[in-house]
Protein backbone atom coordinates (compact mmCIF):
# COMPACT_ATOMS: atom_id res chain seq x y z
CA UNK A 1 81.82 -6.80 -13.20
CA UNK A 2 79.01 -7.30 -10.97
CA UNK A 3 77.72 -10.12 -8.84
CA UNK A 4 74.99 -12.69 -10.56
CA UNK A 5 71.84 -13.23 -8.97
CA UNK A 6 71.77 -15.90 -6.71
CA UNK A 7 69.21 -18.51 -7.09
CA UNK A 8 67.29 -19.14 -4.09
CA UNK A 9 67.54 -22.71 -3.06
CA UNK A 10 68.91 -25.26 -0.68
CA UNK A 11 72.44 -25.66 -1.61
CA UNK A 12 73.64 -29.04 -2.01
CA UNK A 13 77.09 -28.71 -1.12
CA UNK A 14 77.30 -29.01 2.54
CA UNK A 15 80.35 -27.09 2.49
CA UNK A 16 79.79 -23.84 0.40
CA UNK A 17 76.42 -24.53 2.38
CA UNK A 18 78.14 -23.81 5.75
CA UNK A 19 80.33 -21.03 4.30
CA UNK A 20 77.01 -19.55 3.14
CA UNK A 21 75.29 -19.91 6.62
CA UNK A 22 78.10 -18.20 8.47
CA UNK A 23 78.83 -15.85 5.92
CA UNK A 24 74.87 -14.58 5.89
CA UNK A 25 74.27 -15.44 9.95
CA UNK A 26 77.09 -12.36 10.55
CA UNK A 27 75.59 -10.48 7.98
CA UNK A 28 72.17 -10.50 9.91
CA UNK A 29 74.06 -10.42 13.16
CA UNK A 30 75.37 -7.13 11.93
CA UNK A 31 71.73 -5.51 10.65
CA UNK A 32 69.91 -6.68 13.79
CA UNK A 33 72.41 -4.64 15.99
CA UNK A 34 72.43 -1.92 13.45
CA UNK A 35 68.88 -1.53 13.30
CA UNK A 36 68.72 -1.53 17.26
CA UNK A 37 71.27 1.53 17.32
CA UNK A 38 70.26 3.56 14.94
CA UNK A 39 66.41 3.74 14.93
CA UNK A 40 66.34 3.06 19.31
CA UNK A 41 64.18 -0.43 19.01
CA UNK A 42 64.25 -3.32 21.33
CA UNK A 43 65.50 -5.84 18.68
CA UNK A 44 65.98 -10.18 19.61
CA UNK A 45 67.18 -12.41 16.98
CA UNK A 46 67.20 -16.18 17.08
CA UNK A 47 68.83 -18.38 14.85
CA UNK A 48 69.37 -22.29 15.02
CA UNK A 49 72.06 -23.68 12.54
CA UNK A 50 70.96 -27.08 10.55
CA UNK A 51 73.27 -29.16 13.51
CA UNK A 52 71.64 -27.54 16.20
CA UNK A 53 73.52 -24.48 17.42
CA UNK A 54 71.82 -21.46 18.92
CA UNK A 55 72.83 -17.82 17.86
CA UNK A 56 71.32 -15.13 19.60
CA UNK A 57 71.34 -11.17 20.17
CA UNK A 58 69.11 -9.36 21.85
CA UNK A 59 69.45 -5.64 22.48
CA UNK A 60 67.07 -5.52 25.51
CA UNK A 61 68.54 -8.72 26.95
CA UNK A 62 66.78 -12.18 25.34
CA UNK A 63 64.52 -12.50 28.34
CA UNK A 64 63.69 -9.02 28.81
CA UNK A 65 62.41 -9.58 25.25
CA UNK A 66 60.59 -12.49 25.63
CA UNK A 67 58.79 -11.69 28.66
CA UNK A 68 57.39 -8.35 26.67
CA UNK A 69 56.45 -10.68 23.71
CA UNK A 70 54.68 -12.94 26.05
CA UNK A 71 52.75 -9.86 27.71
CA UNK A 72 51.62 -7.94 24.22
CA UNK A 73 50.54 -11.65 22.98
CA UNK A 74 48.58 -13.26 25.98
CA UNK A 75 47.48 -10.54 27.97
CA UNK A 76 45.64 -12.00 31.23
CA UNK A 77 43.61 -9.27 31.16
CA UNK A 78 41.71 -9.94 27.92
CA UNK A 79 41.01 -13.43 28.60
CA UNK A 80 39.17 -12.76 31.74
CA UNK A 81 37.08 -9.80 30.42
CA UNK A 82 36.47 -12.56 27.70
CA UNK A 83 35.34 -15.08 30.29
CA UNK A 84 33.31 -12.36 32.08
CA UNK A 85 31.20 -11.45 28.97
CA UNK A 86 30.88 -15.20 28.41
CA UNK A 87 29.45 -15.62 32.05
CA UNK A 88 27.18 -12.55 31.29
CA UNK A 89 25.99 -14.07 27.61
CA UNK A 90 25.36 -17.44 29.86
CA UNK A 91 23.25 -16.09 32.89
CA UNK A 92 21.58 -13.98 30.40
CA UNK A 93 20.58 -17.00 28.15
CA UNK A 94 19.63 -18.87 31.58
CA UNK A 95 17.00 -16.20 32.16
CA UNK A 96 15.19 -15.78 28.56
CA UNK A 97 14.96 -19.64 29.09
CA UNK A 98 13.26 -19.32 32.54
CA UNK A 99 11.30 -17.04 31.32
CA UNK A 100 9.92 -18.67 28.65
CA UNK A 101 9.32 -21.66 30.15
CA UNK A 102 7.06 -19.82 32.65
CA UNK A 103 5.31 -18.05 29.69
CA UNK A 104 4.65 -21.13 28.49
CA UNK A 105 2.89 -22.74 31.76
CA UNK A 106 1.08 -19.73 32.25
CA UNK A 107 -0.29 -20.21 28.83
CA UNK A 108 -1.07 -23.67 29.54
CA UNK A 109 -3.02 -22.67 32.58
CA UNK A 110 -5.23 -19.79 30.60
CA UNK A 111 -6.18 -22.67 28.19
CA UNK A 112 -7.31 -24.95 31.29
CA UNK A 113 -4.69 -27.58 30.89
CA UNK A 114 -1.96 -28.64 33.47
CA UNK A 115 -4.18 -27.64 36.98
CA UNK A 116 -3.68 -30.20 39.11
CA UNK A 117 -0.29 -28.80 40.98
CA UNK A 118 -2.01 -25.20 41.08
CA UNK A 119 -3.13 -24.41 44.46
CA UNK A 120 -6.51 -22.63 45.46
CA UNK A 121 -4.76 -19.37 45.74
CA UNK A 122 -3.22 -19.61 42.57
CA UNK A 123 -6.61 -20.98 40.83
CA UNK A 124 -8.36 -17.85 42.19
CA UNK A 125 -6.15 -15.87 40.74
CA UNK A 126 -6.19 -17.36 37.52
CA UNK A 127 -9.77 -17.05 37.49
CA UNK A 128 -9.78 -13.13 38.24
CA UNK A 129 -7.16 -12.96 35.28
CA UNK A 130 -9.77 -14.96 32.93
CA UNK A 131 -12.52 -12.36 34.12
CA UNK A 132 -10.21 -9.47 33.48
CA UNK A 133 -9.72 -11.02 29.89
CA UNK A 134 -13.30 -11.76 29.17
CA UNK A 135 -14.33 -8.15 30.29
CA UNK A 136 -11.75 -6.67 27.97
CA UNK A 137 -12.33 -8.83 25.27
CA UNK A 138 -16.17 -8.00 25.74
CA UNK A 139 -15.29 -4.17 26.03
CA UNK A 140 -13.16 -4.23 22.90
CA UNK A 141 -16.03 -6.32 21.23
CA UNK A 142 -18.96 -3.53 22.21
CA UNK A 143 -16.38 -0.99 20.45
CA UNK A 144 -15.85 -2.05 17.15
CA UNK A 145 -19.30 -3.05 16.92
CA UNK A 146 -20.14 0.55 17.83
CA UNK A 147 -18.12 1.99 15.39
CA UNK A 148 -19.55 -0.17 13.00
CA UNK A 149 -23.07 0.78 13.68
CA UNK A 150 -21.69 4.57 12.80
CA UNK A 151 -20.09 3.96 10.04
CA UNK A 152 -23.42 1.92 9.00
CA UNK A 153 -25.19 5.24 9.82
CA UNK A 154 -23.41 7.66 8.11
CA UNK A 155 -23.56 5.44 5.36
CA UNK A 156 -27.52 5.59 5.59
CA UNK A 157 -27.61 9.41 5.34
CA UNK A 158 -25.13 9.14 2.64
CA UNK A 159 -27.39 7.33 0.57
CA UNK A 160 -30.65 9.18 1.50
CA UNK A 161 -28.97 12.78 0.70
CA UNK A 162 -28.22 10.54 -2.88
CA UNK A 163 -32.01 9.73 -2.76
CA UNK A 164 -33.35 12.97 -2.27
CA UNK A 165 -30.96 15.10 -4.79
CA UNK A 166 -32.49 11.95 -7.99
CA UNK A 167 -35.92 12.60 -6.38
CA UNK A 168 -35.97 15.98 -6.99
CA UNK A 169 -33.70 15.92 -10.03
CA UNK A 170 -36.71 13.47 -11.14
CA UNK A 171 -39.44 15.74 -10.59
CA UNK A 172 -37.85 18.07 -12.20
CA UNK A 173 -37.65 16.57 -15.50
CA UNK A 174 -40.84 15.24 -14.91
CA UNK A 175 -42.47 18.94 -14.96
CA UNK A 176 -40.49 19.73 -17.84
CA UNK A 177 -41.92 16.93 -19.75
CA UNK A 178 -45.19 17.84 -19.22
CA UNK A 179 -44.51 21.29 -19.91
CA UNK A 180 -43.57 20.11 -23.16
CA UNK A 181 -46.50 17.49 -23.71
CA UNK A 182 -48.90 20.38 -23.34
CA UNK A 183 -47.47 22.64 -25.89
CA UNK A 184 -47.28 19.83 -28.43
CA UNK A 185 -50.63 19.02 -27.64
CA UNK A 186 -52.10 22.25 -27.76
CA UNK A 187 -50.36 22.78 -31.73
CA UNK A 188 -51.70 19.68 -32.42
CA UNK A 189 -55.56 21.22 -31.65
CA UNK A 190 -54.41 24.39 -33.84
CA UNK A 191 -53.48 21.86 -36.75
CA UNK A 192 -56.88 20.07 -36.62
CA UNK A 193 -58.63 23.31 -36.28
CA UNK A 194 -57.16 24.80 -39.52
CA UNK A 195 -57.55 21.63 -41.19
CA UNK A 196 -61.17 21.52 -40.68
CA UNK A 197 -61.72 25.07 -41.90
CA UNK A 198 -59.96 24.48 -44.80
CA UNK A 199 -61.79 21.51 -45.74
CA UNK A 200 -65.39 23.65 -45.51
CA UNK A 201 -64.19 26.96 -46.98
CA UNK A 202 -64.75 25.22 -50.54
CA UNK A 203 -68.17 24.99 -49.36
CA UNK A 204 -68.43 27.93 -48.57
CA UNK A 205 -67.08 29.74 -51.53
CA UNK A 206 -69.30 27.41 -53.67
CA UNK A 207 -72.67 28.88 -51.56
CA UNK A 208 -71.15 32.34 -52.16
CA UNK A 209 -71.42 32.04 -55.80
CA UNK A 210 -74.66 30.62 -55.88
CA UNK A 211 -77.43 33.74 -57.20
CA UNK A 212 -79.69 33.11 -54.55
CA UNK A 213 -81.13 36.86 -54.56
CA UNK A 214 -82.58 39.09 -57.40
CA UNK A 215 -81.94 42.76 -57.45
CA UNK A 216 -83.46 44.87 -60.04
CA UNK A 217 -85.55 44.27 -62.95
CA UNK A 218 -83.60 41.88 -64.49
CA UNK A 219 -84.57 38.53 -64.15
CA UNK A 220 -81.51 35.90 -64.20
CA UNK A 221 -81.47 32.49 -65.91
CA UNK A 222 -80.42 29.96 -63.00
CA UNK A 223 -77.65 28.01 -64.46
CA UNK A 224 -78.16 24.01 -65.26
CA UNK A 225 -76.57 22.76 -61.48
CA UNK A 226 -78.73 25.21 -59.62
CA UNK A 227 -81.03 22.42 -58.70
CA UNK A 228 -77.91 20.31 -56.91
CA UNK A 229 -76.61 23.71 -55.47
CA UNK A 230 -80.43 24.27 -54.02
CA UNK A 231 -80.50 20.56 -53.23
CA UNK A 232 -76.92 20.45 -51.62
CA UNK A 233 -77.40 24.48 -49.75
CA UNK A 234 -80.00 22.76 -46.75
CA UNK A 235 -77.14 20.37 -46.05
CA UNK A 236 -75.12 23.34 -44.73
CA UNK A 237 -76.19 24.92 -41.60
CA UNK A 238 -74.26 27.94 -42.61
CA UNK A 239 -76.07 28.66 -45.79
CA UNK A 240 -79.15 28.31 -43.81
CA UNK A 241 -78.74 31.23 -41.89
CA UNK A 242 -77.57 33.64 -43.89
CA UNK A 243 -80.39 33.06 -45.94
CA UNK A 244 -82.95 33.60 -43.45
């Protein structure tokens, strides 16, 4: 029959807890030295019993050990490439600051503040930097209003091309118009002109029938109007001539 699982806890018994210290201390012992033999590693064990006793093995020897623990956990070298990259991330951080506080007087100067402690030397050459600006500034100014003044150009032959092409687009309908005004005004004179000959050839037909002339022997009875065609024939300039 098998062993039970042992519950992990302090034991309460101070003498099945001593048995069980030494028992399990060898035990360890045993596997520390074991494990140094058979896989070749530099093995240290420590062990301090509840009244104080030390229990040691070390394969290497203890100090051998610790002194290669010590190395592999606070190497020298580290910690002063650490302190030199600190010193670098300082004198670096000392320089932008320099720097910008010298950007900053210089910026003071260019806006005419803070030139009392500025010699004559240095005020000349302050004022040469202000003349470089303005002259840049004036150069840069001349530029862009150039370009705008082609760009306002091109614009201006944009829109006159524009111009021209509805002018003669314009004139061009305009002729077509008064192609087509004539014509309708020219069938409107043909309308008026039939119309009027219509409204005499009546007239006319009416004068044709009248027996104005006697051929022969016979001697024809005017009918009872032929007084009002007679009467009404003068009135007609057409009648009038073909009788003379």
């Amino acid at each position: 029959m098998g062993r039970g699982r042992v519950e992990l806890k302090r034991i309460e018994n101070k003498i099945n807890r001593q048995v069980t210290f030494s028992k399990r201390r060898n035990g360890l012992l045993k596997k520390a030295y074991e494990l140094s033999v058979l896989c070749d590693a530099e093995v240290a064990l420590i062990i301090f019993s509840s009244r104080g006793k030390l229990y040691e093995f070390g394969s290497a020897g203890m100090s051998r050990t610790l002194e290669r623990y010590q190395r592999c956990n606070y190497n020298p070298l580290d910690n002063t490439a650490a302190a030199r990259e600190t010193q670098n991330w300082y004198q670096e951080v000392v320089k932008l600051k320099t720097r910008y506080e010298a950007l900053q007087r210089c910026q003071r100067h260019l806006l005419g503040e803070d030139l009392g402690p500025l010699s004559v030397k240095e005020l000349q050459q302050l004022e040469r930097q202000l003349e470089t600006a303005l002259s840049q500034a004036r150069q840069r100014k001349t530029q862009i209003m150039m370009e705008q003044m082609d760009e306002l150009r091109e614009k201006e032959r944009h829109l006159g091309d524009v111009n021209k092409q509805l002018k003669s687009q314009l004139e061009s309908e305009g002729h077509v118009f008064r192609n087509i005004q004539g014509s309708s005004s020219w069938e409107s004179g043909m309308v008026v002109g039939n119309s009027s000959f219509n409204v005499n050839a009546p007239q006319a037909s009416q004068i044709d029938c009248q027996p104005t002339l006697q051929i022969g022997y016979h001697q024809l009875v005017p009918p009872e109007n032929s007084s009002i065609a007679r009467s009404v024939a003068p009135e007609n300039n057409f009648v009038q001539g073909w009788v003379l």
